[in-house]
Structures are given as structure tokens and as C-alpha cells.
Protein backbone atom coordinates (compact mmCIF):
# COMPACT_ATOMS: atom_id res chain seq x y z
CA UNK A 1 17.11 -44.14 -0.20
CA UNK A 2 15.07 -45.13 -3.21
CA UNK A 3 11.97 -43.69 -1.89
CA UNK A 4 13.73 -40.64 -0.71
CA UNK A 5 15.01 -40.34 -4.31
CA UNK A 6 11.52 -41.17 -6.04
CA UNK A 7 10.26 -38.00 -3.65
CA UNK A 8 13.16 -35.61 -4.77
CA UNK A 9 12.81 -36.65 -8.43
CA UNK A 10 8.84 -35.70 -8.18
CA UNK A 11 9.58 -32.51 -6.44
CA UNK A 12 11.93 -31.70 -9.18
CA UNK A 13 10.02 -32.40 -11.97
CA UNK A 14 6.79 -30.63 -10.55
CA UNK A 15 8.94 -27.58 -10.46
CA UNK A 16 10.41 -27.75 -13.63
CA UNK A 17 6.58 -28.17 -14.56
CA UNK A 18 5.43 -25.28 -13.12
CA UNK A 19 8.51 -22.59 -13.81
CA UNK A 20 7.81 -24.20 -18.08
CA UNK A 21 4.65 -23.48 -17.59
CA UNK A 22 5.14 -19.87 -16.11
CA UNK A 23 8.05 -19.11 -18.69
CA UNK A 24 5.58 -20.19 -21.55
CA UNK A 25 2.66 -17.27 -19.81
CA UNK A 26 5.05 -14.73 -20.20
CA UNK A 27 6.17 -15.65 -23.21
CA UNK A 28 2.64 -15.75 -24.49
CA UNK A 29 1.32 -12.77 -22.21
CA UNK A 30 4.14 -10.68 -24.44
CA UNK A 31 3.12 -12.14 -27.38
CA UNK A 32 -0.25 -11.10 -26.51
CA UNK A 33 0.71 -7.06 -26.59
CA UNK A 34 1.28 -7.03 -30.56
CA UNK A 35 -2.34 -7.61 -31.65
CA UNK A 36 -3.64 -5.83 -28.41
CA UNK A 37 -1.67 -2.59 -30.03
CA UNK A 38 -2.41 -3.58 -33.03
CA UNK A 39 -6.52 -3.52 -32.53
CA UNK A 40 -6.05 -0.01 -30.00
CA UNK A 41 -4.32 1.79 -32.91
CA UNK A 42 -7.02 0.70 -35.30
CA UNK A 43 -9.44 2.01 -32.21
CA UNK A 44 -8.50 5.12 -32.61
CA UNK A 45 -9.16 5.91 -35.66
CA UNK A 46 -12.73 4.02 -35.65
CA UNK A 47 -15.87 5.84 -35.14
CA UNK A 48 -17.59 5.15 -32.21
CA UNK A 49 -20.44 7.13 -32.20
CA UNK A 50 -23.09 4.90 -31.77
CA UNK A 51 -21.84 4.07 -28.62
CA UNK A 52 -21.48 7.41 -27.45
CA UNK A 53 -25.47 7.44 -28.37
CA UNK A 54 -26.57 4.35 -26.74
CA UNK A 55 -23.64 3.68 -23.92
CA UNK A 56 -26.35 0.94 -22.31
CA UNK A 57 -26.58 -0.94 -25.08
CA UNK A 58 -22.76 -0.46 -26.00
CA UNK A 59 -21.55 -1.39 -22.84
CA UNK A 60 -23.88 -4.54 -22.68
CA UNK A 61 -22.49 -5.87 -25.95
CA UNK A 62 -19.00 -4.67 -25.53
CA UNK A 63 -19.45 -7.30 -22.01
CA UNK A 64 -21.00 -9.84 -24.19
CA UNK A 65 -18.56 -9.92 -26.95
CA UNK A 66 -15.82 -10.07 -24.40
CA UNK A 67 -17.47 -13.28 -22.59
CA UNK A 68 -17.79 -14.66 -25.76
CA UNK A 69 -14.72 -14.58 -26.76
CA UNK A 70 -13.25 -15.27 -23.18
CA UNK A 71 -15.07 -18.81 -23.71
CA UNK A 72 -14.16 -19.80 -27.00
CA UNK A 73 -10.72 -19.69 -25.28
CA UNK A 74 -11.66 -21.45 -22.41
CA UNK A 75 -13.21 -24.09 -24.99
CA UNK A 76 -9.82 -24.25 -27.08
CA UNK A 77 -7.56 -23.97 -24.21
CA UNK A 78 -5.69 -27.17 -24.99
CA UNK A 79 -5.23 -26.99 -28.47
CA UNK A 80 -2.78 -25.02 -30.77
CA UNK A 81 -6.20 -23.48 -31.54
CA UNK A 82 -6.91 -21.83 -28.14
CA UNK A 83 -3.26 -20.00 -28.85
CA UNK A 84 -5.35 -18.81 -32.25
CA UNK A 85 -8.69 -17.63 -30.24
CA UNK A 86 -6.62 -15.88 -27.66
CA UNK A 87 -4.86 -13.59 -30.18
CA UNK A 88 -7.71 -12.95 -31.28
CA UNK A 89 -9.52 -11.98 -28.30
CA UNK A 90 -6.53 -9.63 -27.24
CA UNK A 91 -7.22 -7.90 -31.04
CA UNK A 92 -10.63 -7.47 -30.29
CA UNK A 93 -9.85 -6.32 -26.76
CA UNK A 94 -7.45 -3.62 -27.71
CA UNK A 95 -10.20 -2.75 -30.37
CA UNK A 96 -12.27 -2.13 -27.83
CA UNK A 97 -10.09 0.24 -26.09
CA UNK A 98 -10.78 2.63 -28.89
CA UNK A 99 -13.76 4.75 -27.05
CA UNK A 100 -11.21 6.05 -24.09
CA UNK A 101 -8.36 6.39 -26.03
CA UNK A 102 -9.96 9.01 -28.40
CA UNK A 103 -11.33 10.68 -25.08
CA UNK A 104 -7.90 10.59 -23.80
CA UNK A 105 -5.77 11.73 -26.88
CA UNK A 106 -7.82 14.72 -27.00
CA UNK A 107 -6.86 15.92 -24.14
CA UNK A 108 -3.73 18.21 -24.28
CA UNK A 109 -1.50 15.88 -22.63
CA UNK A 110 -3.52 13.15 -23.33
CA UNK A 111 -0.48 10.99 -25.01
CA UNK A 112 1.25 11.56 -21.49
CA UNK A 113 -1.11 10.75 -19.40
CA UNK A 114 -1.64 6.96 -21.89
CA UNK A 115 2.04 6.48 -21.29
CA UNK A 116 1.89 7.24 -17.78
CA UNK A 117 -1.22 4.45 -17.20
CA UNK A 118 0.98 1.52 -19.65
CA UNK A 119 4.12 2.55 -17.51
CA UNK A 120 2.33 2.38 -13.93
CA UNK A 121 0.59 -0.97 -15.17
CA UNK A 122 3.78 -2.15 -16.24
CA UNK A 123 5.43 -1.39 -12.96
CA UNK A 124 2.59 -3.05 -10.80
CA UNK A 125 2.60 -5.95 -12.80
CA UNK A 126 6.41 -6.92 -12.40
CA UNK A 127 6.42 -5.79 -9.12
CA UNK A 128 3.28 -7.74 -7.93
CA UNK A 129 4.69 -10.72 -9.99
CA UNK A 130 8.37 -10.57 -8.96
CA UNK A 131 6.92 -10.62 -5.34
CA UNK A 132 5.08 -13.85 -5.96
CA UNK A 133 7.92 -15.33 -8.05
CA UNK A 134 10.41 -15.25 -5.53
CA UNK A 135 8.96 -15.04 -2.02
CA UNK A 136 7.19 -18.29 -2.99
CA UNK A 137 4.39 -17.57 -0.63
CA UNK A 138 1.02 -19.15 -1.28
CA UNK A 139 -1.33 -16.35 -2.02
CA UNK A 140 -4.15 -18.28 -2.89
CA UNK A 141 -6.00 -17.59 0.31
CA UNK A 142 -7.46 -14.41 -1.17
CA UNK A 143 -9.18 -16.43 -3.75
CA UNK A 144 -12.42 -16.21 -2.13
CA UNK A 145 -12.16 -12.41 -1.10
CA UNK A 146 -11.19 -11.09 -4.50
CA UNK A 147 -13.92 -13.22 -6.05
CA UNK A 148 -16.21 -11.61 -3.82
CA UNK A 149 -14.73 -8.16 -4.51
CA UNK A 150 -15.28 -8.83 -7.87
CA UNK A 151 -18.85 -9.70 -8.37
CA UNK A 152 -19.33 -6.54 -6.58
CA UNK A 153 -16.84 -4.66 -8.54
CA UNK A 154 -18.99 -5.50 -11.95
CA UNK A 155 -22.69 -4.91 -9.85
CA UNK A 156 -21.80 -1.49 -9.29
CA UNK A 157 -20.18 -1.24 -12.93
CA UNK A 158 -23.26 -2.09 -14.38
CA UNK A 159 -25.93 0.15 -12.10
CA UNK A 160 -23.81 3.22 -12.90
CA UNK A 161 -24.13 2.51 -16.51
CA UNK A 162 -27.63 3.90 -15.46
CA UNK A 163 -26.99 6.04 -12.83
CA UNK A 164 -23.63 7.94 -14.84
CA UNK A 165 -22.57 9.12 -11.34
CA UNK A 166 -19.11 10.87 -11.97
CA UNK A 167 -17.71 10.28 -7.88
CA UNK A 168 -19.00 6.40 -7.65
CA UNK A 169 -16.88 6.19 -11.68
CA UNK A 170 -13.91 7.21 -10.01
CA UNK A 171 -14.47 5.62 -6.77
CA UNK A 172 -15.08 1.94 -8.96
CA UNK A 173 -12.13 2.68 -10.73
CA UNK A 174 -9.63 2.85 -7.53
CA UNK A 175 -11.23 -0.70 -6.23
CA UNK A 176 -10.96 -1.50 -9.88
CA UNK A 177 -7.39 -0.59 -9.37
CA UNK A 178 -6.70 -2.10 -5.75
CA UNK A 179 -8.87 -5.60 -7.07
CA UNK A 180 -7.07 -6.19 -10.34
CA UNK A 181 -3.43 -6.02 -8.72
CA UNK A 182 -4.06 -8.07 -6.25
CA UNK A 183 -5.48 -10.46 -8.74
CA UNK A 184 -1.87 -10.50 -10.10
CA UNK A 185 -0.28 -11.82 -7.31
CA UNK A 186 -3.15 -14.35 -6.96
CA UNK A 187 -2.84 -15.77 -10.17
CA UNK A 188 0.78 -15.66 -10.63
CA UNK A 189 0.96 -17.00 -6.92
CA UNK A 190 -0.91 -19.73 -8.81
CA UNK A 191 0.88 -20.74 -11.50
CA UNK A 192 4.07 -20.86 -9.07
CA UNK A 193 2.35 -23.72 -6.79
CA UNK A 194 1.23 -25.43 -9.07
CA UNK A 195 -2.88 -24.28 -9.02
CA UNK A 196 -2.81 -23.31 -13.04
CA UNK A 197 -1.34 -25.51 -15.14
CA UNK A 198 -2.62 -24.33 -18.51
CA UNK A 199 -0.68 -21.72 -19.80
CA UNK A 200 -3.37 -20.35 -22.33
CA UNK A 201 -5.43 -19.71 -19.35
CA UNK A 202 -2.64 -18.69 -17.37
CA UNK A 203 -2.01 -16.55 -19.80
CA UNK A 204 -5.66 -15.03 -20.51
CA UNK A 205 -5.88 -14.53 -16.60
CA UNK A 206 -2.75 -12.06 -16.28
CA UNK A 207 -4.01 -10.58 -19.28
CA UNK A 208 -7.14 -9.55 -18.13
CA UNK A 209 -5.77 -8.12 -14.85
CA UNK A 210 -3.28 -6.20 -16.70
CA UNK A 211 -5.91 -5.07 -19.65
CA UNK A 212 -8.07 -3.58 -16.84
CA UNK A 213 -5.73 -2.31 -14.22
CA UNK A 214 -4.33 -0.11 -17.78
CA UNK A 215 -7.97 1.39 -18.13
CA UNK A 216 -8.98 2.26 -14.87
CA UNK A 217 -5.55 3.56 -14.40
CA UNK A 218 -6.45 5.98 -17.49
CA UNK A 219 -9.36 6.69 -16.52
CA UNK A 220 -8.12 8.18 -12.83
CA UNK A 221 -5.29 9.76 -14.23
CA UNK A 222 -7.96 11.77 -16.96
CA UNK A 223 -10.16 12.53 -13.98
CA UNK A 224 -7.61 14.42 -11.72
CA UNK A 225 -4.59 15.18 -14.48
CA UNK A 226 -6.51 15.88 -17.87
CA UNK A 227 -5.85 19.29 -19.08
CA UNK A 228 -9.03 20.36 -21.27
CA UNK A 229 -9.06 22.73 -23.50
């Protein structure tokens, strides 16, 4: 009886562990939104020519500035200080969503089509995550797949940098698409069983799925729904 009561007492505070720790990612992961709107609004109204003249180089240090960041997180993760660098990172990451907003606002329904992309990310993500939440299934068997998916994803990203093919853009942004939800129900399927226990990272994960599913979203809805002057 003790031992039986020892077991249930572990398996109850593991789960209490793991729903706190999921409670605090969304908490944070809605926290996260202010600066991220915050840095897109001042995006818009930045000028962003020089990337439009070098989009190479641009891209390159857009990536590098992002990594950067994403390990000064990583770095601060358990302090009160990694909350600091994360809020941060979000700023600079909705800064840096400045170049296809403009593109997108002037279209004539370019607000629409904006509000359409945050609404279908929005829907994908609670979906994906309500799924994981309550069926309770382990989905971390696509670990490896997505992982694989992924290094692929950002190959191809990077050789049409050079390449500017217009079908192979849209045809990276549906994987894009496909990869980065799935990634959702990986990594909340994660924090449910116990695989992420940080929150901060928890938190910068979901993030980053949600941050690109939102621009590749955008950027299929400009391609086949922009109406150009």
C-alpha cells in the first residue's frame, strides 16, 4: 500500500509538473505577441531598402541575427533573464517581419489577406495543440522526420535565395506550412509527457512554429489572392 501510494503520489506530482509547466508556455507564448506587434508595426513603417538591394546579404544576416538571438535564450533559459532575452527576440522578430508586411499592405486587400494568415495560424495552432492536449498521445515519434524535413526545408530556402524561382517559393512555403504545424503537435506533444520541461524554451519553440507558419501562410495567400493594382 505504501509503495502503491509513493507511485500515485509521483504520478501526480509529475503531472501537476508538466500541466504548470504548459500553463506557464502559454502564458508566456501570449505574453510573447505584445512586443512581436509591437516590433511588426514599427516594421512597417521602416525602410527596408537595402534589403530589397542586396536580398543575399539581407537574408544571411536577417538568419544570423535570428540564431543569435535564439542562443542568447538558450544561454539564459533558466534565469529571470532568459524571460528578458526572449522578449526581446520576439521584438526583433516581429521587426523583422517588416519587408512582407509592406509588400502585403500594398496590395488592395492586403490588410485582409494579413488577417486572414494571423486567423488561419491561430486556428492551426489551437487546433493542433488542443489535439495533443487532450488525446494525450505521444507524438514524439516524428521527431526524427520533421528534423529531417527541416534541414531540407532551410537547404532549399537558402539555394533559392540565388536561384529567385517564383514556383519552388511557393512550393517551400506549403512544406513550410505542412512542417511547421506538425512541429506544433510535436512540441506541445512534448511538453504534455514530460520531454520539455523548460518553459522559456517551451515557449521559444511554439513561438517559432507559430512565427513561421504566419509568414508562409502570407506569403501563399499573396501569391494566389493578392489583388495588384
Amino acid at each position: 500500500m505504501q509503495y502503491e501510494s509513493q507511485v500515485i503520489t509521483q504520478t501526480g506530482s509529475l503531472a501537476f509538473g508538466q500541466n504548470k509547466v504548459l500553463r506557464n508556455t502559454y502564458m508566456m507564448l501570449a505574453l510573447t505577441m505584445i512586443p512581436t506587434i509591437i516590433g511588426a508595426f514599427i516594421g512597417t513603417s521602416v525602410n527596408f531598402s537595402f534589403m530589397a538591394q542586396h536580398p543575399t546579404m539581407s537574408m544571411l544576416l536577417m538568419f544570423g541575427v535570428m540564431m543569435g538571438l535564439m542562443f542568447a535564450v538558450t544561454a539564459l533559459r533558466d534565469s529571470v533573464w532568459g524571460v528578458v532575452a526572449l522578449l526581446g527576440f520576439t521584438l526583433v522578430a516581429g521587426l523583422l517581419l517588416g519587408p512582407i508586411l509592406q509588400v502585403a499592405l500594398h496590395l488592395k486587400n492586403g490588410a485582409q489577406l494579413v488577417g486572414m494568415a494571423a486567423g488561419g495560424t491561430g486556428i492551426i495552432f489551437f487546433s493542433l495543440a488542443t489535439i495533443a492536449t487532450v488525446t494525450k498521445r505521444d507524438f514524439s515519434f516524428m521527431g526524427k522526420f520533421l528534423f529531417i524535413g527541416l534541414i531540407l526545408l532551410v537547404i532549399a530556402s537558402l539555394a533559392n535565395i540565388f536561384f529567385q524561382i517564383p514556383a519552388l517559393s511557393l512550393t517551400i512555403s506549403a512544406i513550410a506550412v505542412l512542417i511547421f504545424s506538425a512541429y506544433i503537435l510535436f512540441d506541445v506533444s512534448r511538453i504534455v509527457h514530460g520531454g520539455e520541461t523548460n518553459y522559456v524554451m517551451a515557449t521559444l519553440g511554439l513561438y517559432m512554429n507559430i512565427y513561421n507558419l504566419f509568414i508562409n501562410l502570407l506569403q501563399l495567400l499573396m501569391a494566389f489572392s493578392g489583388e495588384r493594382d
